[in-house]
C-alpha atoms as a PDB file:
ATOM      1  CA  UNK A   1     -19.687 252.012 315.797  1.00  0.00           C
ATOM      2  CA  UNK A   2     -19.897 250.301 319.488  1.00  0.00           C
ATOM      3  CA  UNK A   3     -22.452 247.934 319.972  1.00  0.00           C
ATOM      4  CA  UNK A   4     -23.065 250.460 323.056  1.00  0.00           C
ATOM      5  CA  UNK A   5     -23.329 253.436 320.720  1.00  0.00           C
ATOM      6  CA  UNK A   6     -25.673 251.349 318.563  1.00  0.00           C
ATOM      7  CA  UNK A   7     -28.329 250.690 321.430  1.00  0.00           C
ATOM      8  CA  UNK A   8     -27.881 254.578 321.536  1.00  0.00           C
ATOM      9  CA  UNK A   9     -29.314 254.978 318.394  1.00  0.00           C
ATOM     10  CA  UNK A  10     -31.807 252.087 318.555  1.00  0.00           C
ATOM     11  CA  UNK A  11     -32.748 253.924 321.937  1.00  0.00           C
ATOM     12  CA  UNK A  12     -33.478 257.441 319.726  1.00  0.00           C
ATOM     13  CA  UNK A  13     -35.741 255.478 316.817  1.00  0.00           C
ATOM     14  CA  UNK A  14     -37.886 253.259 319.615  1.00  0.00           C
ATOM     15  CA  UNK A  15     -38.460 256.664 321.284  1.00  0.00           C
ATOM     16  CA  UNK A  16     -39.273 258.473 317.650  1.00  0.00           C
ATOM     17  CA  UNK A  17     -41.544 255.330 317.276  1.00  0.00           C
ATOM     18  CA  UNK A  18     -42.854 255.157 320.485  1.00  0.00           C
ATOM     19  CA  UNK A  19     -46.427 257.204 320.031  1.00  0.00           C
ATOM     20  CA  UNK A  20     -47.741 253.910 318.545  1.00  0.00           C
ATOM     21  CA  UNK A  21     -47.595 253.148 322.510  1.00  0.00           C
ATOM     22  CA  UNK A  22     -48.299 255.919 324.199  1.00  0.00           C
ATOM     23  CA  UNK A  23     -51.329 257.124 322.323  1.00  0.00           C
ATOM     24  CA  UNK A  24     -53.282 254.571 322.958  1.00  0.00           C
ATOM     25  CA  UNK A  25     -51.853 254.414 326.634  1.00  0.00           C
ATOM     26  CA  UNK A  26     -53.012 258.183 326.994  1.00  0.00           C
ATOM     27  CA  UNK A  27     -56.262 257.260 325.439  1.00  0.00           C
ATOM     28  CA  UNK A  28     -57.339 254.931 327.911  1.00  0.00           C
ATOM     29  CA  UNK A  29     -56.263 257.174 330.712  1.00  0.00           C
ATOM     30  CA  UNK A  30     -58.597 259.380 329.474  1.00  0.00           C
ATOM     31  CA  UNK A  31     -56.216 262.433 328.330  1.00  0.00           C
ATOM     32  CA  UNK A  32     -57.322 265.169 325.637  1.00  0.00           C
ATOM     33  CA  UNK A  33     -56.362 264.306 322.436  1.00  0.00           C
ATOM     34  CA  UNK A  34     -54.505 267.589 322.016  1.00  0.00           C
ATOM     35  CA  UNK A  35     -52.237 266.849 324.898  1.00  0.00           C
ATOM     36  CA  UNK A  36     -51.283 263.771 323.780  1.00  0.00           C
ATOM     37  CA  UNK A  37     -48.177 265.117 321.808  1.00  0.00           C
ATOM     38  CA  UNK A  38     -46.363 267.539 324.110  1.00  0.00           C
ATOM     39  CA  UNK A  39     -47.452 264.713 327.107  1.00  0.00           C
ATOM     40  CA  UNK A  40     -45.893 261.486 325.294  1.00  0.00           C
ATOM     41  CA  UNK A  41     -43.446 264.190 323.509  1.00  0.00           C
ATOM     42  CA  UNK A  42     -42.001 264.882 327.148  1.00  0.00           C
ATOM     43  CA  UNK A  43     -42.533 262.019 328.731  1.00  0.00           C
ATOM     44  CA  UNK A  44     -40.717 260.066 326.051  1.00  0.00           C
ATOM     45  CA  UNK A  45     -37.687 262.399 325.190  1.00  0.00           C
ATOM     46  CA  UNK A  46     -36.671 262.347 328.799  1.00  0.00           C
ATOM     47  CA  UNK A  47     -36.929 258.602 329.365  1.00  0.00           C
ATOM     48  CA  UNK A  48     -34.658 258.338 325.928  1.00  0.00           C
ATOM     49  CA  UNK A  49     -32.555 261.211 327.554  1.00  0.00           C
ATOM     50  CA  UNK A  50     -31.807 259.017 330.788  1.00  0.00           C
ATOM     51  CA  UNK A  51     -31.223 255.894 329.163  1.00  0.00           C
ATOM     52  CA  UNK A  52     -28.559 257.954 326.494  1.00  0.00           C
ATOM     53  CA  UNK A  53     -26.711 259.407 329.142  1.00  0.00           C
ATOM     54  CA  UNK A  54     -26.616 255.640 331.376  1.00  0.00           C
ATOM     55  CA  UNK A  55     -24.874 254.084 328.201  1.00  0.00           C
ATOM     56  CA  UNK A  56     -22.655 257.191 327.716  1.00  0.00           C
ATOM     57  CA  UNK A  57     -20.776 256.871 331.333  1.00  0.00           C
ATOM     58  CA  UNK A  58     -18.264 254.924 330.274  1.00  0.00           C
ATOM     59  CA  UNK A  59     -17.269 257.492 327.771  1.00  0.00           C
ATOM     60  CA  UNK A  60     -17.969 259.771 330.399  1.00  0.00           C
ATOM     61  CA  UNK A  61     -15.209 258.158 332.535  1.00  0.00           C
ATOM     62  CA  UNK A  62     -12.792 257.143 329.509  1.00  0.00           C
ATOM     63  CA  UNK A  63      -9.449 259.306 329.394  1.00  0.00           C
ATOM     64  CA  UNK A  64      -8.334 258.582 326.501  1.00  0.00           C
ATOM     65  CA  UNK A  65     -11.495 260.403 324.813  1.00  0.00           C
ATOM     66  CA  UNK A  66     -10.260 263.638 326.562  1.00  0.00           C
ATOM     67  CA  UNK A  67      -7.437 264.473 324.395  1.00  0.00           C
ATOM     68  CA  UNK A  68      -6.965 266.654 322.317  1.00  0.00           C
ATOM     69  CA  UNK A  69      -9.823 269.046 324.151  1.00  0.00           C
ATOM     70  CA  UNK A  70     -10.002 272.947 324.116  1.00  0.00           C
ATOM     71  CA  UNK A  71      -9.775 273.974 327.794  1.00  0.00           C
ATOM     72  CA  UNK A  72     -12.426 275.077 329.399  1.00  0.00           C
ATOM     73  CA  UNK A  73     -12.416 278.618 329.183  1.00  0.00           C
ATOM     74  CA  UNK A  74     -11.913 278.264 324.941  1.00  0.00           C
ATOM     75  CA  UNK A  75     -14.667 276.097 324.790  1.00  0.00           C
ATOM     76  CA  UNK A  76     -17.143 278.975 326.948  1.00  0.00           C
ATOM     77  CA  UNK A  77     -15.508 281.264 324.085  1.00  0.00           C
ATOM     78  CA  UNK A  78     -16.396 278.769 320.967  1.00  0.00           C
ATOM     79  CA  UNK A  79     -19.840 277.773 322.649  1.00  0.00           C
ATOM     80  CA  UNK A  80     -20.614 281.854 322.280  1.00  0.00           C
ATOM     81  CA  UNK A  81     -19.143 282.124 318.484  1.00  0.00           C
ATOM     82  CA  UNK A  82     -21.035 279.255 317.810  1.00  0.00           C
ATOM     83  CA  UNK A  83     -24.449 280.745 318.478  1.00  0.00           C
ATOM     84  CA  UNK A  84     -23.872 282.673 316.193  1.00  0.00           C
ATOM     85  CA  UNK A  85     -22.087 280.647 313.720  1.00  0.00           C
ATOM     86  CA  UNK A  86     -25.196 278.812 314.055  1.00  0.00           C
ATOM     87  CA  UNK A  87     -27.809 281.478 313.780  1.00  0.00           C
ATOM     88  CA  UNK A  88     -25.961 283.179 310.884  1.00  0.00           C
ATOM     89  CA  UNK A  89     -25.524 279.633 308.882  1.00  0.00           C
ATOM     90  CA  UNK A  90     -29.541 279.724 309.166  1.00  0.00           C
ATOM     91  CA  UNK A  91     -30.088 283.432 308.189  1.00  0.00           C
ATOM     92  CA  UNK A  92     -27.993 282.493 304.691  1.00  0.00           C
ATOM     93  CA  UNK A  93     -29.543 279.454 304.102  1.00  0.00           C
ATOM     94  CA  UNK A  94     -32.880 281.254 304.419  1.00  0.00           C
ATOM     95  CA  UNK A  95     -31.588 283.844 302.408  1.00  0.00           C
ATOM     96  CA  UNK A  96     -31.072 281.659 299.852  1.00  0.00           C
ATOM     97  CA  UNK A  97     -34.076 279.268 299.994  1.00  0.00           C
ATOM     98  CA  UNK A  98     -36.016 282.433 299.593  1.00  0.00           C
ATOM     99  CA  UNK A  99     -33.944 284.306 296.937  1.00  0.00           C
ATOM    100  CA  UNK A 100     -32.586 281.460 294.583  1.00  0.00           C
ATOM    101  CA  UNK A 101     -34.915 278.869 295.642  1.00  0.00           C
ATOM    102  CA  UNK A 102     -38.429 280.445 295.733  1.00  0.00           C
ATOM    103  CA  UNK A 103     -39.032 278.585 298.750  1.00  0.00           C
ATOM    104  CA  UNK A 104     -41.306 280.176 301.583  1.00  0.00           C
ATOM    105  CA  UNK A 105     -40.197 281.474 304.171  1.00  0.00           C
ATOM    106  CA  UNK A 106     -41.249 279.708 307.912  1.00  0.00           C
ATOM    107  CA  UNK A 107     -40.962 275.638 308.947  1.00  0.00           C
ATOM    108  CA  UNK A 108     -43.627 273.190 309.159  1.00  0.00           C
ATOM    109  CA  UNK A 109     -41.633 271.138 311.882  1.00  0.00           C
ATOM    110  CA  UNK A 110     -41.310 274.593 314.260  1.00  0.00           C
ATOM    111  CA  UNK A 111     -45.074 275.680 313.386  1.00  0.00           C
ATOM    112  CA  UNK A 112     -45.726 272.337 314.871  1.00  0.00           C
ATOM    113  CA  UNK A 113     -44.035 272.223 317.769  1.00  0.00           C
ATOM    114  CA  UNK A 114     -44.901 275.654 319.369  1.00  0.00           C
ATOM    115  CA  UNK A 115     -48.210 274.737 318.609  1.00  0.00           C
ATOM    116  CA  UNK A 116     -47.723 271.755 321.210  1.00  0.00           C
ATOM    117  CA  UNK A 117     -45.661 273.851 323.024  1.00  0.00           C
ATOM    118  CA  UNK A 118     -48.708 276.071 323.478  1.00  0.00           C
ATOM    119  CA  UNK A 119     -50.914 273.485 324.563  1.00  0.00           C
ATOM    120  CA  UNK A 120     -48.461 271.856 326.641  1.00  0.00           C
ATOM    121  CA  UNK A 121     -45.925 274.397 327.687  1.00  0.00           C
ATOM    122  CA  UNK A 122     -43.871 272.000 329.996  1.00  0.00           C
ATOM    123  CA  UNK A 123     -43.444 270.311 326.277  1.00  0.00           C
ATOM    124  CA  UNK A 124     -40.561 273.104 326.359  1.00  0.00           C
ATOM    125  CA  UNK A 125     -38.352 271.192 328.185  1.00  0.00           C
ATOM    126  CA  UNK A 126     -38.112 269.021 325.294  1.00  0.00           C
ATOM    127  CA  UNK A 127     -38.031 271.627 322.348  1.00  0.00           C
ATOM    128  CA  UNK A 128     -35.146 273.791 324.253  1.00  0.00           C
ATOM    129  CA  UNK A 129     -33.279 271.348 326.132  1.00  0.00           C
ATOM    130  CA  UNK A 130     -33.629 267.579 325.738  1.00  0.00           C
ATOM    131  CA  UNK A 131     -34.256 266.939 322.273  1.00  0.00           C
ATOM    132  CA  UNK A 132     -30.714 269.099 321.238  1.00  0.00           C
ATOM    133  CA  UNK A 133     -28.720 267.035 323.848  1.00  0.00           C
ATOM    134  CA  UNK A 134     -30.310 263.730 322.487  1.00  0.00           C
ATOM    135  CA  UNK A 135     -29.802 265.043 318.990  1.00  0.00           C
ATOM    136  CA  UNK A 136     -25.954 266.245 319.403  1.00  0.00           C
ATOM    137  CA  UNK A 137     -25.419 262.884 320.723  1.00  0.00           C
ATOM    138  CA  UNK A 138     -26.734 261.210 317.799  1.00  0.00           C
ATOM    139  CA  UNK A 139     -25.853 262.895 315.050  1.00  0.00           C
ATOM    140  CA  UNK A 140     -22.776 264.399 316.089  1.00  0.00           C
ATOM    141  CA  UNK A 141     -21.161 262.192 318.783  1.00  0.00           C
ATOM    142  CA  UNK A 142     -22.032 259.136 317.209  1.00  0.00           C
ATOM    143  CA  UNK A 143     -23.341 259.311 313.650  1.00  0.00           C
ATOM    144  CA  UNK A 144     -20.712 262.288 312.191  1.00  0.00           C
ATOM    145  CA  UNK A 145     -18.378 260.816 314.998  1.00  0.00           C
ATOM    146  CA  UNK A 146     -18.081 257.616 313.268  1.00  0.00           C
ATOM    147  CA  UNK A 147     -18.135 259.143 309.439  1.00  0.00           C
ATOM    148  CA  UNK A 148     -15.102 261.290 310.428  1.00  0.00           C
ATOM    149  CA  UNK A 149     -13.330 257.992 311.710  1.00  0.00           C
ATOM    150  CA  UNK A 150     -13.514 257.066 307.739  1.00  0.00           C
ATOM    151  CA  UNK A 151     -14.272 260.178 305.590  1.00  0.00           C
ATOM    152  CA  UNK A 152     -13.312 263.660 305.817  1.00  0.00           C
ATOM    153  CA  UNK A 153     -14.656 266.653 307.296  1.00  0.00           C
ATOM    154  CA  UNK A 154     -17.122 267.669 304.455  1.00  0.00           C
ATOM    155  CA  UNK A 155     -18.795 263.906 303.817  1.00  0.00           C
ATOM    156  CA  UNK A 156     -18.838 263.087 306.799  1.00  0.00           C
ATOM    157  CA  UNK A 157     -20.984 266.225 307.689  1.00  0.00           C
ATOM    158  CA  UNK A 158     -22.859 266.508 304.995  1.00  0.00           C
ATOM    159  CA  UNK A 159     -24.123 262.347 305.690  1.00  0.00           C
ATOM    160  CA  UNK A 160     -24.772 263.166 309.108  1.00  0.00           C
ATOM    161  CA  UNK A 161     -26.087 266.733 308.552  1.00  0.00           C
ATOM    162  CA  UNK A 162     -28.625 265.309 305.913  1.00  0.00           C
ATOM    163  CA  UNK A 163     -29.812 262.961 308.315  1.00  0.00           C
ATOM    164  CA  UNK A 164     -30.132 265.018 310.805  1.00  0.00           C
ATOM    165  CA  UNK A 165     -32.290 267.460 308.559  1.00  0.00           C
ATOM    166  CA  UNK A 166     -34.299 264.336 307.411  1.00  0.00           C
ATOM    167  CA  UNK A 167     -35.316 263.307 311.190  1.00  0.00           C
ATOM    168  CA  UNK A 168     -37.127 266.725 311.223  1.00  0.00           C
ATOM    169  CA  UNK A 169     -39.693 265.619 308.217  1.00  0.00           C
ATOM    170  CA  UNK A 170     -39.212 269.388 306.843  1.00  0.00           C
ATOM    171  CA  UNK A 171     -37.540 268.469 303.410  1.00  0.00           C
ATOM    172  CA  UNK A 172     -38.748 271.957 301.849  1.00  0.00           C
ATOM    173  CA  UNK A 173     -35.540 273.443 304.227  1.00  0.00           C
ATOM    174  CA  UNK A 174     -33.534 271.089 303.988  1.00  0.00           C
ATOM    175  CA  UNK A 175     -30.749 273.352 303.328  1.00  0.00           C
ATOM    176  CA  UNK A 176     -31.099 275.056 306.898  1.00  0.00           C
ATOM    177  CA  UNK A 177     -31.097 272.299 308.376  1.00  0.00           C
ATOM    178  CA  UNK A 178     -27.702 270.861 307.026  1.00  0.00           C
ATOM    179  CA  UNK A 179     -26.387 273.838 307.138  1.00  0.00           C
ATOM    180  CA  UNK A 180     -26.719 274.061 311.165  1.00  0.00           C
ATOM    181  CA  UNK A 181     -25.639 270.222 310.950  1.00  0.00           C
ATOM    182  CA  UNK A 182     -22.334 271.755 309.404  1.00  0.00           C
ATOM    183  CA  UNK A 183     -21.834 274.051 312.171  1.00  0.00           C
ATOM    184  CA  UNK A 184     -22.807 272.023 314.742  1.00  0.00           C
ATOM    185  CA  UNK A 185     -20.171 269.450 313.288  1.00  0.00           C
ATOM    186  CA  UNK A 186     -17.238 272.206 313.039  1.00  0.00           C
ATOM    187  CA  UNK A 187     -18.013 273.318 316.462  1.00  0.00           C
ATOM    188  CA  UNK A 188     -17.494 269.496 317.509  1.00  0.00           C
ATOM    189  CA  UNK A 189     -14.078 268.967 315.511  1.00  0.00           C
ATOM    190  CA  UNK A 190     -12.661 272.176 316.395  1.00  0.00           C
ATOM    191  CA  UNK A 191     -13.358 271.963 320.233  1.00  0.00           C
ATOM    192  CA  UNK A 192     -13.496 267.942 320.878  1.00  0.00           C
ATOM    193  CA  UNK A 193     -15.991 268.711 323.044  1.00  0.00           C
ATOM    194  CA  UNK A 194     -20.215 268.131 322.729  1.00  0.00           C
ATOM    195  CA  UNK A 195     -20.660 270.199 324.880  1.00  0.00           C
ATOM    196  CA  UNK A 196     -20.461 273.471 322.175  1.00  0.00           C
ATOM    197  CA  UNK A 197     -22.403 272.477 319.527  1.00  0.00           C
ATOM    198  CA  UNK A 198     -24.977 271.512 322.880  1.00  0.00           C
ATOM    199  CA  UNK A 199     -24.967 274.987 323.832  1.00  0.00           C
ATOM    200  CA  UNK A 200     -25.247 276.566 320.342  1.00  0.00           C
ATOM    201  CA  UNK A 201     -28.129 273.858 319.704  1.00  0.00           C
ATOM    202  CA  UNK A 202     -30.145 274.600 323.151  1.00  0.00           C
ATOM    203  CA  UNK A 203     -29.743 278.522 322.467  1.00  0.00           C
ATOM    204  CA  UNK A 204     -31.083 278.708 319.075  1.00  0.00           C
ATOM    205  CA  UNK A 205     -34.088 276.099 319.877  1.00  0.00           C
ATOM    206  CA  UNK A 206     -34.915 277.974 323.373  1.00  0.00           C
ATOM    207  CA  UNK A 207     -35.055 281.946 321.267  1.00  0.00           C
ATOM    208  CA  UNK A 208     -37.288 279.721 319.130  1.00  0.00           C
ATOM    209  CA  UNK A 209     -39.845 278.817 322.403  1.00  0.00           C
ATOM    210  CA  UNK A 210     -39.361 282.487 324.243  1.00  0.00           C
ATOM    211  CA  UNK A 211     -40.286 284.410 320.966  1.00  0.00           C
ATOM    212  CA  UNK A 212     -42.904 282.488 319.651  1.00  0.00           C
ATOM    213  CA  UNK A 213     -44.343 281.337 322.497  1.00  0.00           C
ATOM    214  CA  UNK A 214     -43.216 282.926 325.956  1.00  0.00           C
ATOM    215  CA  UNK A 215     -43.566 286.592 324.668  1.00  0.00           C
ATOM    216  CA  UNK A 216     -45.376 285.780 321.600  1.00  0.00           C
ATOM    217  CA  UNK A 217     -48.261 288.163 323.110  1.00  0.00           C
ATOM    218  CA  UNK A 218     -46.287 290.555 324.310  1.00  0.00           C
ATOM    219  CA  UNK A 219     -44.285 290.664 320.891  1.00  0.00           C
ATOM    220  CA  UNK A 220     -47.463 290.721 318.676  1.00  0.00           C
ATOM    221  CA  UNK A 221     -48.408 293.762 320.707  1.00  0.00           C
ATOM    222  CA  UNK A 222     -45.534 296.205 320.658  1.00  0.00           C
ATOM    223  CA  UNK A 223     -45.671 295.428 316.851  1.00  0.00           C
ATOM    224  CA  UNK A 224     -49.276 296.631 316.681  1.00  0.00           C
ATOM    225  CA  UNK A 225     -48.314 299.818 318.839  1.00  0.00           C
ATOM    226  CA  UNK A 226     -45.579 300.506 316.692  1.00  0.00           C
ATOM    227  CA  UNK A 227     -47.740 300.035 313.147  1.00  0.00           C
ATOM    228  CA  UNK A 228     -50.283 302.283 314.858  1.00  0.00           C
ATOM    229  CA  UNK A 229     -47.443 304.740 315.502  1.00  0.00           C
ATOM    230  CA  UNK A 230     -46.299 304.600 311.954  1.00  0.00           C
ATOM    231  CA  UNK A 231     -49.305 305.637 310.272  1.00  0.00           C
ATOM    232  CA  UNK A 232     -49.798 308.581 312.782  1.00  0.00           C
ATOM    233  CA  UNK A 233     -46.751 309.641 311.980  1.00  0.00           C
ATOM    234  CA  UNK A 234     -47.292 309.609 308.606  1.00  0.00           C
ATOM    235  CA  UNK A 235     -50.826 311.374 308.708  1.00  0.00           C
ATOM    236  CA  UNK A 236     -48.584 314.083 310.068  1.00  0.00           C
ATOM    237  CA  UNK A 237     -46.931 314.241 307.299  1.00  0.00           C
END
């Protein structure tokens, strides 16, 4: 691992870290104490965002990191597939957590973070688009990146796939997570290119934020109109 690809990382934790900071910053400004998450949340993501993408440019500019690459239109095809390599890989895992596992259903980390995103709707930007680019650059780019240089396919993902499920603090689905973190990976290998597992990443993360919070009203109430259709129905019969 680069020492540049190491201030990366270091970059990710401080920002993780960084609400010892900020609180107390927002504190004193005199901000609500419920907006102090999605506020900082933003605030700090993006900041981490900028500085990730400064020490990626020479990468950006290397060459000899280009081979090997799907062309362009295969990789619009395998960012599509992967959507729903992605959201199938978390229906099984479900499946199974619930089935096999006796594990409830629903995630402590999402709960949480349309709650802020309710509060603080702008804290979407984060939840559908800046924390998946921050996090395929982490733990795919750079943490399975440098795995793969040593191990094969399946340790190598599994390492980085774990982390990446342990950086959410939701160990009770811990098998969804890694379970994305494989597909994620595969879409990376098979395409050489981030951006696919990005776009698979951003999609599943912004359904999340439209259904749960965008037309989370509007949702709740065509499934009250159709209960309420139901049982008329069956008083008719």
């Amino acid at each position: 691992m680069t020492k540049r690809y190491l201030w990366i990382v270091l970059t990710y934790v401080l920002m993780q870290l960084s609400g010892y900071v900020g609180y107390p910053l927002l504190n004193s400004l005199g901000i609500p104490r419920d907006h102090w998450a999605g506020l900082w949340g933003t605030i700090s993501f993006l900041a981490a965002l900028l500085i990730v993408l400064l020490l990626l440019i020479p990468d950006m500019k290397d060459p000899s990191l280009r081979g090997g690459r799907v062309s362009r239109s295969s990789a619009v095809g395998w960012a599509i597939i992967g959507i729903f390599m992605a959201y199938g890989a978390q229906i099984v895992a479900g499946l199974i957590e619930i089935n096999l596992l006796g594990i409830k259903p629903g995630s402590e980390n999402t709960q949480m973070l349309v709650k802020i995103a309710k509060l603080t709707p702008y804290f979407m930007v984060v939840t559908s688009i800046a924390g998946p680019i921050l996090e395929e650059i982490i733990f795919r780019k750079i943490i399975f990146g440098s795995l793969y240089k040593r191990f094969n396919f399946v340790i190598a993902a599994l390492i980085s796939s774990l982390i990446f499920a342990a950086v959410h603090f939701d160990f009770t689905h811990l098998l969804v997570y890694t379970a994305m973190g494989f597909v994620f990976a595969f879409l990376y290998v098979r395409t050489k290119r981030l951006l696919v597992p990005i776009v698979a990443h951003v999609s599943m993360n912004t359904l999340v934020m439209l259904v749960q919070v965008v037309f989370a009203d509007k949702i709740n109430d065509l499934q009250d109109k159709a209960e309420k259709m139901q049982m008329i129905i069956g008083g008719l019969f």
